[in-house]
PDB file of N, CA and C in Angstrom:
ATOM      1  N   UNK A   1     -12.051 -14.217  -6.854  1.00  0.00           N
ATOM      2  CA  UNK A   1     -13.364 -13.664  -6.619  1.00  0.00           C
ATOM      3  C   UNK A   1     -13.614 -13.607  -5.111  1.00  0.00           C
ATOM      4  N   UNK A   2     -14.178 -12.633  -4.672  1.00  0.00           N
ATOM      5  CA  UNK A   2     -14.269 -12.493  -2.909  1.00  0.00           C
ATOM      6  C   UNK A   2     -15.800 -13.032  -2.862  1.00  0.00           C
ATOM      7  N   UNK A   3     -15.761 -13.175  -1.512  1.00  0.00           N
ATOM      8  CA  UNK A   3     -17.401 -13.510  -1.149  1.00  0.00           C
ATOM      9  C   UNK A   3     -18.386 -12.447  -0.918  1.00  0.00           C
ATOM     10  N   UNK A   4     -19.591 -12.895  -1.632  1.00  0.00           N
ATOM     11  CA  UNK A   4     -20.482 -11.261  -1.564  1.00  0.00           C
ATOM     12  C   UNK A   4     -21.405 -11.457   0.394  1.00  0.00           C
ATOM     13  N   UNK A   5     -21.161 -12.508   1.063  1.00  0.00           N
ATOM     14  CA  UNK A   5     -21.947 -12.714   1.944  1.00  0.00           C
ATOM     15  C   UNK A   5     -20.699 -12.398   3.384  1.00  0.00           C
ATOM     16  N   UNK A   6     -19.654 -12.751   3.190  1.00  0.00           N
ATOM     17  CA  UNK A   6     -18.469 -12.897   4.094  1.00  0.00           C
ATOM     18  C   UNK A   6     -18.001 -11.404   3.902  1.00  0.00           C
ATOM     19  N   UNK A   7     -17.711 -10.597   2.751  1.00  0.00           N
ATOM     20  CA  UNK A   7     -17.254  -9.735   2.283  1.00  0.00           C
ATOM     21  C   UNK A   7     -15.791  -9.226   2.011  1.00  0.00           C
ATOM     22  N   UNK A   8     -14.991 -10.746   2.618  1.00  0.00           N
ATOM     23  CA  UNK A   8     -13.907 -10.711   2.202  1.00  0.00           C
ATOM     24  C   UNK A   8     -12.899 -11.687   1.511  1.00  0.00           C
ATOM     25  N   UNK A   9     -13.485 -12.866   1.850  1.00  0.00           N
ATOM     26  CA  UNK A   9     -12.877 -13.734   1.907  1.00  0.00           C
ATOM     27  C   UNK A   9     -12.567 -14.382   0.471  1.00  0.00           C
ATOM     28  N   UNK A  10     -11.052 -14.258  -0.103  1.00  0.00           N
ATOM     29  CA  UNK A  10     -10.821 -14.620  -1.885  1.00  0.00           C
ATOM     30  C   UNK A  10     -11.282 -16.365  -1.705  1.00  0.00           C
ATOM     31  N   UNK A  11     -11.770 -16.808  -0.863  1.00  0.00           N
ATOM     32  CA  UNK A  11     -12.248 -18.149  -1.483  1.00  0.00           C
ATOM     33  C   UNK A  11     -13.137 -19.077  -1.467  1.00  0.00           C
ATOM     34  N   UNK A  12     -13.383 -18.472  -2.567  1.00  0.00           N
ATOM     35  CA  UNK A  12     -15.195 -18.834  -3.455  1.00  0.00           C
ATOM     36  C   UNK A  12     -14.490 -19.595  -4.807  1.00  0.00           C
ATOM     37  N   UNK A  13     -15.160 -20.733  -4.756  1.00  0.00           N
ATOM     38  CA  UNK A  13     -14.761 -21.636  -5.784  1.00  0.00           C
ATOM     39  C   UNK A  13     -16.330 -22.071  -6.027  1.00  0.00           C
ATOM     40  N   UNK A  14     -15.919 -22.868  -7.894  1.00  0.00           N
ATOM     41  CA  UNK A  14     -17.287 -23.044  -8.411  1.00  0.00           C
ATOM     42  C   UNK A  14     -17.133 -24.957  -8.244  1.00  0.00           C
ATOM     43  N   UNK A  15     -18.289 -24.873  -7.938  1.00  0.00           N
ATOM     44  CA  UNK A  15     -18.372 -26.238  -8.507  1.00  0.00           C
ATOM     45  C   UNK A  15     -19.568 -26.866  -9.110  1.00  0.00           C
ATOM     46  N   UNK A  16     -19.516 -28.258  -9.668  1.00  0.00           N
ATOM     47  CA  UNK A  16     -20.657 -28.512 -10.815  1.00  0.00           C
ATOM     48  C   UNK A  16     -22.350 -29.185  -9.413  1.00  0.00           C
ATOM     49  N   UNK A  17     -23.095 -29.043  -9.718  1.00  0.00           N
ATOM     50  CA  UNK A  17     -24.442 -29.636  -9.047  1.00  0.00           C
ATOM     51  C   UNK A  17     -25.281 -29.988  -9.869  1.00  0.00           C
ATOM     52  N   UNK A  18     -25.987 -30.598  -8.907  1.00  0.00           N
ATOM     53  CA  UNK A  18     -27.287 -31.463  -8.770  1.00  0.00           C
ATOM     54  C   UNK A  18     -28.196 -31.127  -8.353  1.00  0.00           C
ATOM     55  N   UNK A  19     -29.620 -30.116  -8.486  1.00  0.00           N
ATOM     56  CA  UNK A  19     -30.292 -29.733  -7.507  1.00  0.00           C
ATOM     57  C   UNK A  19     -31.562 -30.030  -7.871  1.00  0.00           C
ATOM     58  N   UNK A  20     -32.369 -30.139  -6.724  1.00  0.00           N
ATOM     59  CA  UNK A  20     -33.970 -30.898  -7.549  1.00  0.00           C
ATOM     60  C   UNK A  20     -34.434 -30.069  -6.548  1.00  0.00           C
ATOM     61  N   UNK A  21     -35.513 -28.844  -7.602  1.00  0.00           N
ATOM     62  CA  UNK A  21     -36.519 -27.789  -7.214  1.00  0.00           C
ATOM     63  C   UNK A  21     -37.735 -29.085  -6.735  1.00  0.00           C
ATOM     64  N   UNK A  22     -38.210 -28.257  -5.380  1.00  0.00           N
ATOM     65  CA  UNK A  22     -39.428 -29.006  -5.360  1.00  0.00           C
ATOM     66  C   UNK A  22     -40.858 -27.602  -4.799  1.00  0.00           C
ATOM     67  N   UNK A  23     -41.744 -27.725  -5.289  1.00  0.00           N
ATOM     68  CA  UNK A  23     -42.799 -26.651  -5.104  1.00  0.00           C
ATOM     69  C   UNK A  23     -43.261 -27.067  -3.831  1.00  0.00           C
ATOM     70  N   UNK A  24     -44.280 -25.986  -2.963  1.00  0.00           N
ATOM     71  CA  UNK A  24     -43.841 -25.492  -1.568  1.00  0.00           C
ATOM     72  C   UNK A  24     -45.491 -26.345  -1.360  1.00  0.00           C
ATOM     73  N   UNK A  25     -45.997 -27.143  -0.515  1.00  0.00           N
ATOM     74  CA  UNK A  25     -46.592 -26.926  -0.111  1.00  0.00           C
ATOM     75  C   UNK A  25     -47.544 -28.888  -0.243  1.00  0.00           C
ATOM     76  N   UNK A  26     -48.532 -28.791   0.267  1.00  0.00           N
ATOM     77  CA  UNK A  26     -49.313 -30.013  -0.830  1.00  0.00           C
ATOM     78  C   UNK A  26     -49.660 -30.037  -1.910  1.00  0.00           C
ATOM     79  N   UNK A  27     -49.537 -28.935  -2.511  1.00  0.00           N
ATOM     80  CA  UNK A  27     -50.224 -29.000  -3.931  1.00  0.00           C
ATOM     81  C   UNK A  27     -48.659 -28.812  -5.073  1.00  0.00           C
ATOM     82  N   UNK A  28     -47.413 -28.885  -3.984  1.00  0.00           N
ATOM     83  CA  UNK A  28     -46.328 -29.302  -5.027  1.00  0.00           C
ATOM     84  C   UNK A  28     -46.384 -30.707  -5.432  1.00  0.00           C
ATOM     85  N   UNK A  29     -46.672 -31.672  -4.323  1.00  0.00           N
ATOM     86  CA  UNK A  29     -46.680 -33.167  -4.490  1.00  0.00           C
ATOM     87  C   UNK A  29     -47.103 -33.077  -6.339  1.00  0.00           C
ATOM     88  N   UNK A  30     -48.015 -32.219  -6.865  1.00  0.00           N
ATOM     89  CA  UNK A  30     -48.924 -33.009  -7.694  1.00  0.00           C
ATOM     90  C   UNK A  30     -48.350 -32.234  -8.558  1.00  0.00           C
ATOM     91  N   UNK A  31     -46.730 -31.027  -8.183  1.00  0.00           N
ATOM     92  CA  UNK A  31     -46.158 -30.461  -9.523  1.00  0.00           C
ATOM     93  C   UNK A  31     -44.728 -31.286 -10.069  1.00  0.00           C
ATOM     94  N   UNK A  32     -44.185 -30.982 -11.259  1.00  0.00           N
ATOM     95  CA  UNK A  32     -43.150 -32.135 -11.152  1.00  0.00           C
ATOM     96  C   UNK A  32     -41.680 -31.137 -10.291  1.00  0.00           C
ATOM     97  N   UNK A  33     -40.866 -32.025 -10.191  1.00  0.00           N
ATOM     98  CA  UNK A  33     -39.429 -31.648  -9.401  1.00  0.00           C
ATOM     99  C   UNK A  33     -38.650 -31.451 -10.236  1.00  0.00           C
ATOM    100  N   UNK A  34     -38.392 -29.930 -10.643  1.00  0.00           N
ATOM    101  CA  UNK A  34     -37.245 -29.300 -11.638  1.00  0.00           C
ATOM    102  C   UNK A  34     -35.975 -29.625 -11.237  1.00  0.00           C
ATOM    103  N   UNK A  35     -35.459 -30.362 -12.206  1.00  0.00           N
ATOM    104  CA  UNK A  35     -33.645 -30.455 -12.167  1.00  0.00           C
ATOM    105  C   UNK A  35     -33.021 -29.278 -12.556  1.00  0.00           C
ATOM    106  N   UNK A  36     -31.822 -29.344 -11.991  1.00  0.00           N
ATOM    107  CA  UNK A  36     -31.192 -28.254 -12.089  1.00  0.00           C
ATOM    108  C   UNK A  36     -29.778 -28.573 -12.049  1.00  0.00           C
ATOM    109  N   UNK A  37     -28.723 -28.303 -13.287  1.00  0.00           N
ATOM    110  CA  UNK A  37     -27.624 -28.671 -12.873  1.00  0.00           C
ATOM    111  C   UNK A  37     -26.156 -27.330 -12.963  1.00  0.00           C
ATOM    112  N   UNK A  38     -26.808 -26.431 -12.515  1.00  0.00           N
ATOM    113  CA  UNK A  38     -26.159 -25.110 -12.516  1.00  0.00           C
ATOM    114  C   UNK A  38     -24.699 -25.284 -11.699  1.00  0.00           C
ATOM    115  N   UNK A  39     -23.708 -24.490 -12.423  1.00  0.00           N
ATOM    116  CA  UNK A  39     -22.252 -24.283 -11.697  1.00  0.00           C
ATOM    117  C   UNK A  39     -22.443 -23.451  -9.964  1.00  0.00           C
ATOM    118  N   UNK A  40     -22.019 -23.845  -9.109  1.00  0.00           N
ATOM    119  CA  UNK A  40     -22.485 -23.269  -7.758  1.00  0.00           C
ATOM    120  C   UNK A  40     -21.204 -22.608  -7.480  1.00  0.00           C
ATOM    121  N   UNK A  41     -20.845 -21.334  -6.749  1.00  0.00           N
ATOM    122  CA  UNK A  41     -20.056 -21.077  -6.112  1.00  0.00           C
ATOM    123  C   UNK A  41     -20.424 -20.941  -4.818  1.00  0.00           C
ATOM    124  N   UNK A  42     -19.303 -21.688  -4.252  1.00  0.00           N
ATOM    125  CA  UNK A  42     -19.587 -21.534  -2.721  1.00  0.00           C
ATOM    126  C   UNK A  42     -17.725 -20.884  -1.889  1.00  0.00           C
ATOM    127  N   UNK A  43     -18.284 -20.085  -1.145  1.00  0.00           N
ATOM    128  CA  UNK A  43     -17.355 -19.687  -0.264  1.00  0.00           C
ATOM    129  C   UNK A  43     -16.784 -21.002   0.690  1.00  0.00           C
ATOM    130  N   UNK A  44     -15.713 -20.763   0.617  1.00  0.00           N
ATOM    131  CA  UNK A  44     -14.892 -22.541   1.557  1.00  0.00           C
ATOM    132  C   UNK A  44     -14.526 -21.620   2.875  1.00  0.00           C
ATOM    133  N   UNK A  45     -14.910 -19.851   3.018  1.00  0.00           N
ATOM    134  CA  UNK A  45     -14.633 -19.623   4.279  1.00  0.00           C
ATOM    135  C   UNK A  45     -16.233 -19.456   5.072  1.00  0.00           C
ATOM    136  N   UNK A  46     -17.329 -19.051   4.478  1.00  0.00           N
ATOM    137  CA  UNK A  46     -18.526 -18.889   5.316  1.00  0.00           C
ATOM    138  C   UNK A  46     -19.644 -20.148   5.023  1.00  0.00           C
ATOM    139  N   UNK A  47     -19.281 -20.388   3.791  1.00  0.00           N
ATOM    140  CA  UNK A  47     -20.473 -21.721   3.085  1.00  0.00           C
ATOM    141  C   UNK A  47     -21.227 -20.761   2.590  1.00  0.00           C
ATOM    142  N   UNK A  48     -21.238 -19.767   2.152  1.00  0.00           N
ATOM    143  CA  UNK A  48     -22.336 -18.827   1.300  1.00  0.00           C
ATOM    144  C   UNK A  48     -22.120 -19.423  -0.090  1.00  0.00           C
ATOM    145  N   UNK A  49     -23.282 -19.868  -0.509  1.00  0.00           N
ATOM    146  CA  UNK A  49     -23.406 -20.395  -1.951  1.00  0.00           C
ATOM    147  C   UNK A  49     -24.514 -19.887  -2.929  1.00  0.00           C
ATOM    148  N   UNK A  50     -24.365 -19.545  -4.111  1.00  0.00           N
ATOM    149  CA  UNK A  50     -24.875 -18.896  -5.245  1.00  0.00           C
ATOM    150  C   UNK A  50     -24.960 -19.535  -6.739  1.00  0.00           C
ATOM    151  N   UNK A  51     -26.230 -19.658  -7.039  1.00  0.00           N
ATOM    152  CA  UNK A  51     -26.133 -19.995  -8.312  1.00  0.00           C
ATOM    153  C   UNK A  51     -27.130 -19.813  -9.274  1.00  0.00           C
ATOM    154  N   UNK A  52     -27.372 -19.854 -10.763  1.00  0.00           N
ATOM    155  CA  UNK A  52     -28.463 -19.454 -11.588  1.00  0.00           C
ATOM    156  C   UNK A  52     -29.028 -20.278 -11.907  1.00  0.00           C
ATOM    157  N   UNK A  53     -30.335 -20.382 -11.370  1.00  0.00           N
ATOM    158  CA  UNK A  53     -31.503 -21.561 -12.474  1.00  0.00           C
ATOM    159  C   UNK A  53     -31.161 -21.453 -14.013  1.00  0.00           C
ATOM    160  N   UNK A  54     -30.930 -22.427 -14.748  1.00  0.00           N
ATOM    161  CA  UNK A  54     -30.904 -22.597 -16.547  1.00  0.00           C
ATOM    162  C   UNK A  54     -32.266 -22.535 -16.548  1.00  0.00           C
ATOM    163  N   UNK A  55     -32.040 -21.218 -18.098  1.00  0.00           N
ATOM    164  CA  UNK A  55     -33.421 -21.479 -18.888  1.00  0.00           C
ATOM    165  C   UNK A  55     -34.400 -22.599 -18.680  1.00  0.00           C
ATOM    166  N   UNK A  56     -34.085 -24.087 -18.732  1.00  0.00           N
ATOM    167  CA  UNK A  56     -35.004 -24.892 -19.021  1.00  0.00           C
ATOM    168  C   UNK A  56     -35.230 -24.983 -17.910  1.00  0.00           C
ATOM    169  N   UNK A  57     -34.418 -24.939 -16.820  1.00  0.00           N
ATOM    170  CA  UNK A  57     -35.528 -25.595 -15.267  1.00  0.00           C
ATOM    171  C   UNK A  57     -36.345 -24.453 -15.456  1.00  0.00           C
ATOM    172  N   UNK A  58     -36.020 -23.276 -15.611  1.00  0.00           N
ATOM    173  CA  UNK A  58     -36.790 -21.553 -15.352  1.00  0.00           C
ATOM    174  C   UNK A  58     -37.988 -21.754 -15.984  1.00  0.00           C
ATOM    175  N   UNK A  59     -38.486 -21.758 -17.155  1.00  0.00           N
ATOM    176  CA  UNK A  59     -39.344 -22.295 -17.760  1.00  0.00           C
ATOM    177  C   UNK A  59     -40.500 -23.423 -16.711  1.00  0.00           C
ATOM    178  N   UNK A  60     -40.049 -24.452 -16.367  1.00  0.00           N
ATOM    179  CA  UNK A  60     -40.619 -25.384 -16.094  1.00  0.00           C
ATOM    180  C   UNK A  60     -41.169 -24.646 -14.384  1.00  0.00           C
ATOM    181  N   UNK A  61     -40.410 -23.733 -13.861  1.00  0.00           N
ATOM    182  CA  UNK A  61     -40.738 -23.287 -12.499  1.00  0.00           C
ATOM    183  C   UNK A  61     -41.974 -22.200 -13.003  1.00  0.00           C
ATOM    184  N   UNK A  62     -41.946 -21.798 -14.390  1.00  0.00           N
ATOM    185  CA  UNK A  62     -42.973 -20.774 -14.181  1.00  0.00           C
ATOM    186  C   UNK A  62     -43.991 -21.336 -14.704  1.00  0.00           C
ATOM    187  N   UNK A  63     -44.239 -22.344 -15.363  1.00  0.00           N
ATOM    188  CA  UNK A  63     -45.572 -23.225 -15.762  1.00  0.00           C
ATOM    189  C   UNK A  63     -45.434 -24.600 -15.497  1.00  0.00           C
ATOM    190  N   UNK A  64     -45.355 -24.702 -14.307  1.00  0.00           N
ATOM    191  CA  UNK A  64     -45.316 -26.453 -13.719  1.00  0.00           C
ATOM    192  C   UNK A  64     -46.504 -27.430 -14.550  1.00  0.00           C
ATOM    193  N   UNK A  65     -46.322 -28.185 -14.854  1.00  0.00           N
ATOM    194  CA  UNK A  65     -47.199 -29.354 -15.667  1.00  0.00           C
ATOM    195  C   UNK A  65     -46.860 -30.235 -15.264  1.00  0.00           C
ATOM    196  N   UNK A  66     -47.673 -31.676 -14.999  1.00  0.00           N
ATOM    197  CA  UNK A  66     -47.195 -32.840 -14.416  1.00  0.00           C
ATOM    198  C   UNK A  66     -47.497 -33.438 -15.586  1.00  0.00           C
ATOM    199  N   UNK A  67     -46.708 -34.083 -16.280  1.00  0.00           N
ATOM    200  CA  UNK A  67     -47.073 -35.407 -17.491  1.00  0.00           C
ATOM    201  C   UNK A  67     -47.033 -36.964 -16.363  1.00  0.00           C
ATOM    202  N   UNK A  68     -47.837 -37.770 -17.083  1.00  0.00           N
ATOM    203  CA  UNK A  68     -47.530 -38.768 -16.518  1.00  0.00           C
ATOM    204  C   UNK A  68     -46.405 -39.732 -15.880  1.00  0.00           C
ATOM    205  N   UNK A  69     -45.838 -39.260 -16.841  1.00  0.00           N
ATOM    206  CA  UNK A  69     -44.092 -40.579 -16.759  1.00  0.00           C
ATOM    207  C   UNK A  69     -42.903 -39.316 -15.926  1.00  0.00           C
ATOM    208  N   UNK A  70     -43.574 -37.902 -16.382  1.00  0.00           N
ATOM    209  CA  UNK A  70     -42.770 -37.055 -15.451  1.00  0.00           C
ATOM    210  C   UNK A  70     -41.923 -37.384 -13.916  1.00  0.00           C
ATOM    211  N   UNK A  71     -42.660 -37.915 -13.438  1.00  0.00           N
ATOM    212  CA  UNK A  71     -42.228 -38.481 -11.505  1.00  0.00           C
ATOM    213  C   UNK A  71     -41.494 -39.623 -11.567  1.00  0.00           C
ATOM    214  N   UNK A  72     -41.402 -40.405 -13.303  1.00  0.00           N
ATOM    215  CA  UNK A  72     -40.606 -41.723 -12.788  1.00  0.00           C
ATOM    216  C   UNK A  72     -40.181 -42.089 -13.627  1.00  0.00           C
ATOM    217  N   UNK A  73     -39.582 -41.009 -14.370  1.00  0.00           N
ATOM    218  CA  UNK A  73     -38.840 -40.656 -15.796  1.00  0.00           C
ATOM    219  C   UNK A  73     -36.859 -40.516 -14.809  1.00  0.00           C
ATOM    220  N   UNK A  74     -36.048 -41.207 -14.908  1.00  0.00           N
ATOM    221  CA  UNK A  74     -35.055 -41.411 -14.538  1.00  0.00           C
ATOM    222  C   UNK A  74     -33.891 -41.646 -15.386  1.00  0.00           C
ATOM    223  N   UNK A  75     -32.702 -40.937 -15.811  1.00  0.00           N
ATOM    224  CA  UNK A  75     -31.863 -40.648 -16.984  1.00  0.00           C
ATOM    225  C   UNK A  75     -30.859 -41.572 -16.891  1.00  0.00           C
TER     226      UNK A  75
END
């Protein structure tokens, strides 16, 4: 697969993540922090990296709700 940011370079590899959405501003403090554990590809020649929010974080980014135990709920 080439890089869509470098435009040439065959090496873009995927790898697994960890990413914690956080909403923009002071009034994110009081939204919760979407996990996200989407496959990333990143270019190993420019660092251009790409990846898709899953359904369930997607969801949670378009109607943020804070439950209580939400902020200190830990797996």
């Amino acid at each position: 697969m080439k890089c869509r940011s470098c435009g040439g370079s065959p090496e873009v590899q995927a790898f697994d993540s960890e990413i914690a959405l956080h909403f923009p501003g002071f009034d994110g403090l009081n939204k919760p922090i979407v996990w996200a554990f989407p496959k990333v590809l990143i270019c190993l020649e420019c660092g251009f990296a790409e990846f898709l929010v899953p359904d369930d974080s997607m969801q949670t980014l378009r109607n943020p709700t804070r439950s209580p135990k939400s902020h200190t709920h830990l797996i």
